[in-house]
C-alpha atoms as a PDB file:
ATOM      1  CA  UNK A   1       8.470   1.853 -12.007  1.00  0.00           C
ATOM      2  CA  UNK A   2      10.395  -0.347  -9.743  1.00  0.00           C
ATOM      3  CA  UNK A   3      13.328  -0.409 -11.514  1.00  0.00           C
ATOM      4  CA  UNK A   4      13.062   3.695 -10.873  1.00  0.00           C
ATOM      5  CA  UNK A   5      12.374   3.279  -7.222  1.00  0.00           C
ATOM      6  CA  UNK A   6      15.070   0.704  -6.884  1.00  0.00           C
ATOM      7  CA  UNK A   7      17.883   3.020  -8.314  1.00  0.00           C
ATOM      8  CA  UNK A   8      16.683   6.125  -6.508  1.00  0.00           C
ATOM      9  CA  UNK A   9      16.742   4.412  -3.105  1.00  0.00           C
ATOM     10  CA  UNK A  10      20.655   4.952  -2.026  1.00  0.00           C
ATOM     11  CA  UNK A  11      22.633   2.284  -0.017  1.00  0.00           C
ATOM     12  CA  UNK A  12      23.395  -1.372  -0.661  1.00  0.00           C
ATOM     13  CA  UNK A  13      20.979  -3.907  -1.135  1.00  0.00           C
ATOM     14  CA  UNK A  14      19.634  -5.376   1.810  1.00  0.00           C
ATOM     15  CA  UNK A  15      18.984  -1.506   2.722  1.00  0.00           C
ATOM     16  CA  UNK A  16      16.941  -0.901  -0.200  1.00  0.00           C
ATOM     17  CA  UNK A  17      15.292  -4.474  -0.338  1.00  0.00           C
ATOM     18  CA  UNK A  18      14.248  -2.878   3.375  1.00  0.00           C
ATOM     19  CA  UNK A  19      12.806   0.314   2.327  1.00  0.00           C
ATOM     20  CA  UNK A  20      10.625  -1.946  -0.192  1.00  0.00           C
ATOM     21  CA  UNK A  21       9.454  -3.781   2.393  1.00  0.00           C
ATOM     22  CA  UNK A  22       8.684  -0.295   4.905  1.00  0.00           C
ATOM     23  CA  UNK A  23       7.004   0.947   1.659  1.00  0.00           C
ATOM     24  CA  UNK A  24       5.391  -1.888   0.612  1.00  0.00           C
ATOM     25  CA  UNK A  25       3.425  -2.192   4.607  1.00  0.00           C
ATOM     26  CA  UNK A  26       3.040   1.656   4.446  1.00  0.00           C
ATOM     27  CA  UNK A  27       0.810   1.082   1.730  1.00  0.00           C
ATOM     28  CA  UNK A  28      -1.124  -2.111   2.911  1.00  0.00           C
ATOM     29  CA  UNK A  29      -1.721   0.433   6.211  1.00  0.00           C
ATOM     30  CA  UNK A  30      -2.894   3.141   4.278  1.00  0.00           C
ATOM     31  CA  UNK A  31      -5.453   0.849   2.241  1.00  0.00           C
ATOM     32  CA  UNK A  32      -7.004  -1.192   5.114  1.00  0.00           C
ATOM     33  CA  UNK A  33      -7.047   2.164   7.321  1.00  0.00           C
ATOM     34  CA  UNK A  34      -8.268   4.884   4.801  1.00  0.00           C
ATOM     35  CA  UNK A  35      -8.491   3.425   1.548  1.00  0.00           C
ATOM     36  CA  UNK A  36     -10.693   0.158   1.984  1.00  0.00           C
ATOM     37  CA  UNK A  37     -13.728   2.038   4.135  1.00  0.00           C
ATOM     38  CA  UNK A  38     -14.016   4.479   1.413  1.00  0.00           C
ATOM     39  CA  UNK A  39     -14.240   2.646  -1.116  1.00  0.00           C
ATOM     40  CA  UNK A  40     -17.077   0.169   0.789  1.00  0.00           C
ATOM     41  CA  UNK A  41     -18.926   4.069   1.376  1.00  0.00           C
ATOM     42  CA  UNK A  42     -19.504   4.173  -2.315  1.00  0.00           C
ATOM     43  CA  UNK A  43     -20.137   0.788  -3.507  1.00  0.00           C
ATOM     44  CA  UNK A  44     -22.811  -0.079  -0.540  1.00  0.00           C
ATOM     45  CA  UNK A  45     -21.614  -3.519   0.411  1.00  0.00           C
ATOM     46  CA  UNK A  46     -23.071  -3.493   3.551  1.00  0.00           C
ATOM     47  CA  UNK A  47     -26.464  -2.904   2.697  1.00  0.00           C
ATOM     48  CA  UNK A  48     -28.564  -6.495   3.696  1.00  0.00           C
ATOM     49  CA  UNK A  49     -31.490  -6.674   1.692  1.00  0.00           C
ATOM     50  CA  UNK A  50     -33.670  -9.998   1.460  1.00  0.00           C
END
């Protein structure tokens, strides 16, 4: 998969290692934003119980 994604980014190297990287945080964003507080909806982490 990142062999694909490193051949069908155009441009030289340091241009696609920097898409990588703007992908890579993209994700990270969209986890700790959107994915992470759904996820803690379902599993009921925050429940306190003694």
């Amino acid at each position: 998969m990142y062999g694909l994604l490193w051949r069908l980014i155009p441009g030289p190297k340091w241009f696609k290692a920097l898409v990588c990287l703007a992908l890579l945080a993209g994700v990270i964003v969209f986890l700790f934003k959107i994915g992470f507080p759904w996820f803690v909806d379902y599993m009921g982490i925050n429940d306190i119980t003694l």
